[in-house]
Protein backbone atom coordinates (compact mmCIF):
# COMPACT_ATOMS: atom_id res chain seq x y z
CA UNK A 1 -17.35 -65.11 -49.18
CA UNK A 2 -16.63 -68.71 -51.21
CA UNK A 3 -15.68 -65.73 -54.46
CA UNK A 4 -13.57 -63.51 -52.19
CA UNK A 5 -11.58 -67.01 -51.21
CA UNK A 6 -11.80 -68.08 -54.40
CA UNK A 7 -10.26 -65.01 -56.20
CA UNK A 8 -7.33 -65.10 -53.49
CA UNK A 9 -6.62 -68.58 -54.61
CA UNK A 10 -6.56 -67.44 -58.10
CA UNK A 11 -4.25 -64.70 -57.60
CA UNK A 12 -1.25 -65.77 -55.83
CA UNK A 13 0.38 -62.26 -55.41
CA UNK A 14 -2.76 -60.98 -53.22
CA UNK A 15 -1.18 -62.05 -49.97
CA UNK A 16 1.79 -59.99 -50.34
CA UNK A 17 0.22 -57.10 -51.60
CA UNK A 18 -2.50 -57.80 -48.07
CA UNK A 19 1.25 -58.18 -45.69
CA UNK A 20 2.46 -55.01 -47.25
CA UNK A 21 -0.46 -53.12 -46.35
CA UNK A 22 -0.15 -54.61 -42.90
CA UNK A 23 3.35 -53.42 -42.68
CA UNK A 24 2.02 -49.84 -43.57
CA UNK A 25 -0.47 -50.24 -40.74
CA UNK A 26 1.76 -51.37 -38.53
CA UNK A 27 4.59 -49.04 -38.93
CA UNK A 28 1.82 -45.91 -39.40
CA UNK A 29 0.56 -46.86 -35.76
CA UNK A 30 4.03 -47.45 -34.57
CA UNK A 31 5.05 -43.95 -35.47
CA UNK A 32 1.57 -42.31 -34.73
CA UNK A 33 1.36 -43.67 -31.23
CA UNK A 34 4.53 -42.10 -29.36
CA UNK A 35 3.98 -38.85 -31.54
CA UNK A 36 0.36 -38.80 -29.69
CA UNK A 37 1.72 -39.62 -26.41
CA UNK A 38 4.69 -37.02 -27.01
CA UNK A 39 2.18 -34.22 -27.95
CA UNK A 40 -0.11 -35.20 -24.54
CA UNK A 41 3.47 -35.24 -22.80
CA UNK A 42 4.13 -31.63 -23.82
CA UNK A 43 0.62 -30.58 -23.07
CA UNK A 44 0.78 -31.63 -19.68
CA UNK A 45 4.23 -30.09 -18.81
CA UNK A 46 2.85 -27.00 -20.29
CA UNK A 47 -0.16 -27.02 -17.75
CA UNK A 48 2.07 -27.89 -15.14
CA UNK A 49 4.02 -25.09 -15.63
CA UNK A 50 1.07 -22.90 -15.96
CA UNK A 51 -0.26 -24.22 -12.58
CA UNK A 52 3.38 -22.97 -11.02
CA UNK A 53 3.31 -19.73 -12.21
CA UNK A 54 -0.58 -19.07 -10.91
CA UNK A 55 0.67 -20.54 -7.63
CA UNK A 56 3.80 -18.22 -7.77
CA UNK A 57 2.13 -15.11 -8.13
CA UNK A 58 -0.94 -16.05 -5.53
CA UNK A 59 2.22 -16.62 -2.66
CA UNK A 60 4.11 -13.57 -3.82
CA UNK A 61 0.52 -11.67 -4.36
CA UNK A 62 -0.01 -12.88 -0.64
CA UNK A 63 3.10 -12.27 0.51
CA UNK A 64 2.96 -8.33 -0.74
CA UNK A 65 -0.41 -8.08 1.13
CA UNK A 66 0.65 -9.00 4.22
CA UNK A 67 3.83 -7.00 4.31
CA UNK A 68 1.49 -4.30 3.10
CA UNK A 69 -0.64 -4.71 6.23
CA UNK A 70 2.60 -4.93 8.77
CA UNK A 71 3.73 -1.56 7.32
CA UNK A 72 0.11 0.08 7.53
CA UNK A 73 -0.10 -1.02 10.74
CA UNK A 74 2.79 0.60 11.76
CA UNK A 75 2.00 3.37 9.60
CA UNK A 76 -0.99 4.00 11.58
CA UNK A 77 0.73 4.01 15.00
CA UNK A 78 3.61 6.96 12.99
CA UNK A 79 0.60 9.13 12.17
CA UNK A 80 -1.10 8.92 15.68
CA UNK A 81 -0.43 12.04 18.27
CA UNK A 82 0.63 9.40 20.39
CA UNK A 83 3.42 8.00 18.00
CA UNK A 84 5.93 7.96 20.69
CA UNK A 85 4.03 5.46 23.00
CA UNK A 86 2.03 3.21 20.24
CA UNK A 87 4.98 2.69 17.66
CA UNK A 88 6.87 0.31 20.27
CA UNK A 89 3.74 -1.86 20.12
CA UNK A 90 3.70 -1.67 16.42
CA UNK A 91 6.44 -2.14 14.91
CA UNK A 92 7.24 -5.69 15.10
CA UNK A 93 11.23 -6.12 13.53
CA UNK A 94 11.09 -9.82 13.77
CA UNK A 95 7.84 -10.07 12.02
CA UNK A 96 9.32 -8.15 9.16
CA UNK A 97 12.70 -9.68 9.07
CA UNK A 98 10.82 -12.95 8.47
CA UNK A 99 9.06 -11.53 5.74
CA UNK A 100 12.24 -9.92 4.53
CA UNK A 101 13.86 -13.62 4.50
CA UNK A 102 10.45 -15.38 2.62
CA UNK A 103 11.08 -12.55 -0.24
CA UNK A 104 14.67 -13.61 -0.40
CA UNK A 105 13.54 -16.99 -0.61
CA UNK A 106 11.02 -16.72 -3.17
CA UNK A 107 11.63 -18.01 -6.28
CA UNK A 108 11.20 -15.27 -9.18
CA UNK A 109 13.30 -17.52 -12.09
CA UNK A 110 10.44 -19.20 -12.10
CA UNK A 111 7.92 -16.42 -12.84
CA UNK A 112 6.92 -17.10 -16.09
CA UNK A 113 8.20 -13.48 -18.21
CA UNK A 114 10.14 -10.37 -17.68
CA UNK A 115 7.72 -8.13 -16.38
CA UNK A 116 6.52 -10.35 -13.37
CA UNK A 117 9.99 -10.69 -12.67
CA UNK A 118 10.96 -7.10 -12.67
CA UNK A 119 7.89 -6.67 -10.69
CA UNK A 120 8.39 -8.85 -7.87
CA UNK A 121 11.82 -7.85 -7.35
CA UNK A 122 10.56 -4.17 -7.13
CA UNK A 123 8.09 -5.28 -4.51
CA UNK A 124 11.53 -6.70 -2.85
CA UNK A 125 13.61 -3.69 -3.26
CA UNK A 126 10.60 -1.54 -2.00
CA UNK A 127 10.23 -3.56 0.80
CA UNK A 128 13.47 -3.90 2.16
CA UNK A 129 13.68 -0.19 1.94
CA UNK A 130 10.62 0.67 3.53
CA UNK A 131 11.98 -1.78 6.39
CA UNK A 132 15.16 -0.12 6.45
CA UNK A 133 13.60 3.41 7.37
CA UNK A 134 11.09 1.99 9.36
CA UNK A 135 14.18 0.80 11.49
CA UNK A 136 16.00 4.27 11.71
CA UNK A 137 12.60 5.80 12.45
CA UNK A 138 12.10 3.68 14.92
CA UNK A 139 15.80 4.21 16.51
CA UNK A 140 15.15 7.94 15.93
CA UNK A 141 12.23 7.68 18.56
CA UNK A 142 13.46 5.48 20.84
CA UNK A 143 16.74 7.99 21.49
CA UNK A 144 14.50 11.06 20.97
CA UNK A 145 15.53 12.19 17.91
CA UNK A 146 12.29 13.51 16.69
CA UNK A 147 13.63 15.91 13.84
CA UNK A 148 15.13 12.33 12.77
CA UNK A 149 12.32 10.65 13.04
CA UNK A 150 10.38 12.96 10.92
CA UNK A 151 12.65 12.40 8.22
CA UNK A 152 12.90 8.60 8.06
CA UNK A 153 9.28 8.63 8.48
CA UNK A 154 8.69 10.82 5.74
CA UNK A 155 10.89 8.30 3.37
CA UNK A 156 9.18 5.37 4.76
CA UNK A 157 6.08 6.84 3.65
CA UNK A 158 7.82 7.14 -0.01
CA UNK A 159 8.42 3.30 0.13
CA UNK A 160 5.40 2.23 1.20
CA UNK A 161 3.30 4.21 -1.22
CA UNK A 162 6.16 2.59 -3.77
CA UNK A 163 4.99 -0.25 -2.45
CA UNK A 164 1.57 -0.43 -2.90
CA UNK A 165 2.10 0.62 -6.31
CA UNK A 166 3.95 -1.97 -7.40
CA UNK A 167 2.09 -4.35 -5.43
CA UNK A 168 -1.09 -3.29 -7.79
CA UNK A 169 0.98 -3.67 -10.89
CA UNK A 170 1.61 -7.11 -9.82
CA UNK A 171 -1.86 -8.05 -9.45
CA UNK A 172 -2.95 -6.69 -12.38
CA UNK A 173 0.04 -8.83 -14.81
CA UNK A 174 -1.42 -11.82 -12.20
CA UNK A 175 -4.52 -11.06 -13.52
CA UNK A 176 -3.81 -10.57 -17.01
CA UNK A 177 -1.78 -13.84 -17.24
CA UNK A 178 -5.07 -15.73 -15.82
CA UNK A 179 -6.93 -13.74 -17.98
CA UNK A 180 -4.42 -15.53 -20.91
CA UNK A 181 -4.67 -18.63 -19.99
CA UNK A 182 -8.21 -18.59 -19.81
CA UNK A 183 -8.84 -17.44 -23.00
CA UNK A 184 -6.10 -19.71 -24.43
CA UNK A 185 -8.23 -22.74 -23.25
């Protein structure tokens, strides 16, 4: 230790040469620091995003189901002998108007690509068009306009089936984005 003293006194220059490389130190850890917490910044906006997404498409996934179910529901009572007396107690309009307002409501922007979009607003469109002949099936039976009937029931059926479908493609792109992310980790 006495030497390493020793030699400093011996060469004056040392101890600006030793603040230099402090300066480098310094300045290295003031740039490396905010990079590090910039990079940890990004990577937890990007997980919060990813956590918004999986939550989108488990409400809209939800969402779809349930609709689904209303519709079979009524569905059932339209296939029954008895159509004429059960589909009063099936088909519930205000239940599916309030379903038709949550779809409005949902958010797809923030669906995170193209096809989840384009599929959620095809679950919307088939929706609101099963609902739609659902309703003028429904008036069809209540004034006794069976030949009517037939036919918007026939269309609903289209929808529904529409429905389903693209209710199933949704899952599986839900699926395949967890899948991603998963595998990403």
């Amino acid at each position: 230790m006495d030497l390493l003293i020793l030699w400093f006194e011996t060469h004056p220059g040392t101890a600006g040469w030793m603040q230099a490389f402090g300066g480098l130190i310094g300045l290295a850890i003031a740039i490396y620091l905010p990079h590090q917490q910039h990079v940890k910044a990004l990577k937890q906006a990007g997980l919060q995003r990813h956590e918004r997404s999986l939550q989108l498409f488990d409400a809209l996934g939800a969402m779809a189901n349930f609709a689904g179910q209303c519709l079979l529901n009524v569905r059932g009572a339209m296939e029954s002998p008895d159509f004429v007396e059960e589909l009063p107690y099936a088909y519930q309009p205000s239940e599916l108007e309030g379903l038709a307002t949550t779809f409005s409501s949902y958010p797809l922007h923030e669906l995170p690509d193209h096809d989840s979009v384009q599929s959620a607003l095809l679950i919307k469109s088939s929706f609101s068009h099963a609902s739609k002949k659902l309703d003028e099936a429904y008036s069809a039976v209540m004034s006794g306009d069976i030949a009517a009937y037939l036919e918007h029931k026939e269309v609903f059926e289209l929808y529904y089936d529409e429905l389903c479908e693209h209710v199933t493609r949704f899952s599986d792109l839900a699926d395949g984005y967890r899948r991603r992310l998963q595998e990403s980790v």
